[in-house]
C-alpha atoms as a PDB file:
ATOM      1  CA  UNK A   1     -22.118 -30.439 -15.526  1.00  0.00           C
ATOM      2  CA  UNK A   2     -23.586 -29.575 -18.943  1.00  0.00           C
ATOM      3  CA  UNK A   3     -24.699 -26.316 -17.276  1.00  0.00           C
ATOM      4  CA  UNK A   4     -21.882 -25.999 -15.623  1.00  0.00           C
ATOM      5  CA  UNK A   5     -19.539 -25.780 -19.061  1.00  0.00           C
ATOM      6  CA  UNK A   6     -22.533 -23.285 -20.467  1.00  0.00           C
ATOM      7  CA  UNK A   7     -22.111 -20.829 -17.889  1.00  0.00           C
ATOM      8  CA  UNK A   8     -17.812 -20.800 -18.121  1.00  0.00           C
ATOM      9  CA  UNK A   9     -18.185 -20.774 -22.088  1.00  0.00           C
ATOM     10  CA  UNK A  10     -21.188 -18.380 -22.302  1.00  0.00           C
ATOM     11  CA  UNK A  11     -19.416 -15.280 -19.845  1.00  0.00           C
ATOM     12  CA  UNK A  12     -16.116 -15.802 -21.939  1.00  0.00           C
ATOM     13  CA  UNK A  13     -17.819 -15.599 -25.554  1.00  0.00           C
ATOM     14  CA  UNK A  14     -20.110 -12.520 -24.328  1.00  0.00           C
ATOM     15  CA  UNK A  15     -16.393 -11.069 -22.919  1.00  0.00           C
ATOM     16  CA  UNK A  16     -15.135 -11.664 -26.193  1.00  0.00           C
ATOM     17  CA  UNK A  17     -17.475 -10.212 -27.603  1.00  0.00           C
ATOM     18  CA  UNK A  18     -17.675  -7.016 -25.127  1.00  0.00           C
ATOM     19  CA  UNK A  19     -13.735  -6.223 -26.256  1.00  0.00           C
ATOM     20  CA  UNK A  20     -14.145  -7.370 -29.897  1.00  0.00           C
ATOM     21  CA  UNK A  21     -17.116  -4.633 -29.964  1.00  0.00           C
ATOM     22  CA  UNK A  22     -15.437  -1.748 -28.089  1.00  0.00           C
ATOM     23  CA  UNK A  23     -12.290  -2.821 -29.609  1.00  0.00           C
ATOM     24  CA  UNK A  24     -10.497  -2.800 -26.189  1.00  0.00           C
ATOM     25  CA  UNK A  25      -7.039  -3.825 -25.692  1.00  0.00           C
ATOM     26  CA  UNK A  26      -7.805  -6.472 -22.831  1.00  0.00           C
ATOM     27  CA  UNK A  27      -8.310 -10.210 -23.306  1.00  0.00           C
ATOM     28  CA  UNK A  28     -11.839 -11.511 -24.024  1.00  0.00           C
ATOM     29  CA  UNK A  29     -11.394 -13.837 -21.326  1.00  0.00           C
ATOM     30  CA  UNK A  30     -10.193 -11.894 -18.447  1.00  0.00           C
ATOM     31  CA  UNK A  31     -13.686  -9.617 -18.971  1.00  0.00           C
ATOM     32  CA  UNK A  32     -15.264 -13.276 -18.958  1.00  0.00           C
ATOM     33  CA  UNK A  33     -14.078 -13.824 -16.187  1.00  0.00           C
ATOM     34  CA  UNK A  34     -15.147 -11.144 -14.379  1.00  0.00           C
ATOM     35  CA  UNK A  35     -18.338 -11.322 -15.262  1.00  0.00           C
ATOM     36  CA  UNK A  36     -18.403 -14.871 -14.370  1.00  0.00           C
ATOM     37  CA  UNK A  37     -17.106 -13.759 -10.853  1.00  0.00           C
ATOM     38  CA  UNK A  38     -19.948 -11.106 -10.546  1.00  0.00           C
ATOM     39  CA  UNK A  39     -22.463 -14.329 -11.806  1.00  0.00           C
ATOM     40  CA  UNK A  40     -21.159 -16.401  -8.972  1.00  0.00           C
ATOM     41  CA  UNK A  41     -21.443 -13.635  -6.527  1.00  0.00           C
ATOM     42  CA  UNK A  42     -24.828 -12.666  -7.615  1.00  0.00           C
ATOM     43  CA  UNK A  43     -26.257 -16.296  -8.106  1.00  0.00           C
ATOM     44  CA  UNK A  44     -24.528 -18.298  -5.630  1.00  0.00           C
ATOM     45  CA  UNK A  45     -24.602 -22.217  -6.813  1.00  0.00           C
ATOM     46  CA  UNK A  46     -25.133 -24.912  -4.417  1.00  0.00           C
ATOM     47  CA  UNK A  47     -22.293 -27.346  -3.424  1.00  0.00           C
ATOM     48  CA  UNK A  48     -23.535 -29.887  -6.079  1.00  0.00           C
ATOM     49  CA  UNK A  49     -23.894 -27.501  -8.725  1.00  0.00           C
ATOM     50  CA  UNK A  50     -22.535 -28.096 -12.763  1.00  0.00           C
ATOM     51  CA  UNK A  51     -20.816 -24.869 -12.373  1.00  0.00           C
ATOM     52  CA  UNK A  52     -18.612 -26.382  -9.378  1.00  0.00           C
ATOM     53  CA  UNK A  53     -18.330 -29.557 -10.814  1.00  0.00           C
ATOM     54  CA  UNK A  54     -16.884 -28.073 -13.942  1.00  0.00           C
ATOM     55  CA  UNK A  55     -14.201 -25.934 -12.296  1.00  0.00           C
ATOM     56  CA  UNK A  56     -13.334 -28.440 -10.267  1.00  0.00           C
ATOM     57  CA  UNK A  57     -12.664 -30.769 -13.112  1.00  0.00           C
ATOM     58  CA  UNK A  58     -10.314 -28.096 -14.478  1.00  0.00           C
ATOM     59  CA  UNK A  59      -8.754 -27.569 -11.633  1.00  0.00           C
ATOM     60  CA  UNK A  60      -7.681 -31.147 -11.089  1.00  0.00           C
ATOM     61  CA  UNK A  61      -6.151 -30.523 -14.712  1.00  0.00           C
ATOM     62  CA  UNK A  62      -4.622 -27.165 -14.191  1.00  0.00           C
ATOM     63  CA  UNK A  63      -1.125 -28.217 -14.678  1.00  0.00           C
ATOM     64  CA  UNK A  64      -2.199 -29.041 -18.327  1.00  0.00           C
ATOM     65  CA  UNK A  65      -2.717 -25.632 -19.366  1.00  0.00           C
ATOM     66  CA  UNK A  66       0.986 -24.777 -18.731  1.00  0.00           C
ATOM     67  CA  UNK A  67       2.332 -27.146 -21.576  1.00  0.00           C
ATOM     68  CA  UNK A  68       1.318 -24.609 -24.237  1.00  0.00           C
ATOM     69  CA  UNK A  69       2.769 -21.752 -22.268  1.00  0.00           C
ATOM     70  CA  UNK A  70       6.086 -23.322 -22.285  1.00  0.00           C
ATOM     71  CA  UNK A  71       6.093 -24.563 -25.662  1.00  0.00           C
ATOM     72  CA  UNK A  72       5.682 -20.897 -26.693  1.00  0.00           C
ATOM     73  CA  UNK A  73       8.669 -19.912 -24.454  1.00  0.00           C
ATOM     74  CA  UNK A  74      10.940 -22.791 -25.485  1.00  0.00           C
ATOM     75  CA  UNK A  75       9.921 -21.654 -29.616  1.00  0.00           C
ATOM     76  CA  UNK A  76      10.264 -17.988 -28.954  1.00  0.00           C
ATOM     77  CA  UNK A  77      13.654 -18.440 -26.748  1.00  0.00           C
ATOM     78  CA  UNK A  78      15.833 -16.979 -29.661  1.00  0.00           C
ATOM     79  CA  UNK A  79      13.595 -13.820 -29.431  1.00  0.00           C
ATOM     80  CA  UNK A  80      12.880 -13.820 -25.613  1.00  0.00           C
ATOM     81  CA  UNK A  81      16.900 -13.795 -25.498  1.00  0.00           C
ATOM     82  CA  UNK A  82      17.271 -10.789 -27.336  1.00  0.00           C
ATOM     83  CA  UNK A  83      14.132  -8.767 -25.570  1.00  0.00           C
ATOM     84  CA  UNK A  84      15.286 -10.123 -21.760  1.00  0.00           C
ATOM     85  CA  UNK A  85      15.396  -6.383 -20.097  1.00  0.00           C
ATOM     86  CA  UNK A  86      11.852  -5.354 -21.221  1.00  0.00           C
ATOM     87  CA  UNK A  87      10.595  -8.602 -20.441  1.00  0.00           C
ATOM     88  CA  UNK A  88      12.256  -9.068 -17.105  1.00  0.00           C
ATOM     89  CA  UNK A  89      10.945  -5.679 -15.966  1.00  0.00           C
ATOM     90  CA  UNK A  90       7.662  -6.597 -17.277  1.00  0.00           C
ATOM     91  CA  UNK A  91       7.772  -9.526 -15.149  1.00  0.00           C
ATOM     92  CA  UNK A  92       8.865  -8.154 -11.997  1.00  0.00           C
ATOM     93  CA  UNK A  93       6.547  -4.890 -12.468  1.00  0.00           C
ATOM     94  CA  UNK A  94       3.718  -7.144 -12.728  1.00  0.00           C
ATOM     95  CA  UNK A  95       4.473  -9.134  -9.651  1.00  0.00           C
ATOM     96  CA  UNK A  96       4.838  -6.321  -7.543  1.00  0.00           C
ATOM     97  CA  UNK A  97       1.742  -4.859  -8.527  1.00  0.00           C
ATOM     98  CA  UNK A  98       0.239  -8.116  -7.219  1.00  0.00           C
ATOM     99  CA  UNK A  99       2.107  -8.304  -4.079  1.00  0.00           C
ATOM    100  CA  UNK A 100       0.828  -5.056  -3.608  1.00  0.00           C
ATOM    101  CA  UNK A 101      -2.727  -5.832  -4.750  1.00  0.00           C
ATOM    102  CA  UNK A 102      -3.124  -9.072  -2.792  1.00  0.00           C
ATOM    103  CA  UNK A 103      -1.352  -7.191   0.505  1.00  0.00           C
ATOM    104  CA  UNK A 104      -3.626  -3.962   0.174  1.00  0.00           C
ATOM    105  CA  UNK A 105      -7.241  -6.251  -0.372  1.00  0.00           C
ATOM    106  CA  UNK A 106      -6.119  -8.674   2.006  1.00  0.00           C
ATOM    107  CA  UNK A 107      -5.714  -5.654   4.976  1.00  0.00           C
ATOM    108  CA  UNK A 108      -8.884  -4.244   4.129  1.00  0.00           C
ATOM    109  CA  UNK A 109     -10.726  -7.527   4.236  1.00  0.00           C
ATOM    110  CA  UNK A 110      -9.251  -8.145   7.602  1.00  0.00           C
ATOM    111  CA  UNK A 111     -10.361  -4.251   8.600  1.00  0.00           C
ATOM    112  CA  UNK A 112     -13.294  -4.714   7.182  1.00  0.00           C
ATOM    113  CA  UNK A 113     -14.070  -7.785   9.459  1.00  0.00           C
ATOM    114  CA  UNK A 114     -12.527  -6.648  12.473  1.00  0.00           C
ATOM    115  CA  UNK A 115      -9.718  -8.994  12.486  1.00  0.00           C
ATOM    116  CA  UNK A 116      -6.398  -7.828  12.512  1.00  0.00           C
ATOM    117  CA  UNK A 117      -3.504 -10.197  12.742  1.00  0.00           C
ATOM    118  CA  UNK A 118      -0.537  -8.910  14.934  1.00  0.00           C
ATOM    119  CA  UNK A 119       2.709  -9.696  14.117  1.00  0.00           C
ATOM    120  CA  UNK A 120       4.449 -11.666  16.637  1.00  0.00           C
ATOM    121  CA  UNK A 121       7.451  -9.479  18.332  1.00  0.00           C
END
């Protein structure tokens, strides 16, 4: 498990790091976690492997990490009221671009394997 918490913590400080350096204007940890998705793809754990263990600890937790999301929102409400129309469009400009996202990989996966599911008419 030890090794498990090493490998999360280790991709996210050295994606910290990567922005901090280049002075980029994306999260440390979204480059963390990319890296730690190119790790896992490279390295492949076992089913009994700390790195498993560990996410699926934090998984079991996930609905913890929401509390300080929406104690920012309920503090910032007064401001959030005032800025609704840029963040509203932010919102919904962001989800499309994952509908989108999610719809365009998903078709190519299922090209990509030869299945294709037809609609039913």
């Amino acid at each position: 498990m030890i090794n498990g918490i090493l490998w999360v913590l280790g991709c996210q400080l050295v994606g910290e790091v990567f922005v901090r350096s280049l002075g980029l204007s994306i999260p440390g940890p979204v480059v963390g976690m990319v890296l730690l998705f190119v790790v896992l793809s490279v390295r492949r754990p076992g089913e009994v492997s700390g790195t498993l263990r560990f996410s699926d600890g934090l998984l079991r937790h996930l609905q913890l990490f929401f509390v300080p999301v929406t104690v920012g929102i309920m503090v910032h409400a007064s401001e959030l009221g005032s800025q609704w129309l840029p963040v509203t469009g932010g919102l919904v400009l962001s989800w499309l671009l994952g509908l989108v996202t999610v719809a365009g990989l998903a078709s190519w996966l299922q090209r990509r394997r030869g299945v294709w599911v037809s609609s039913p008419d």
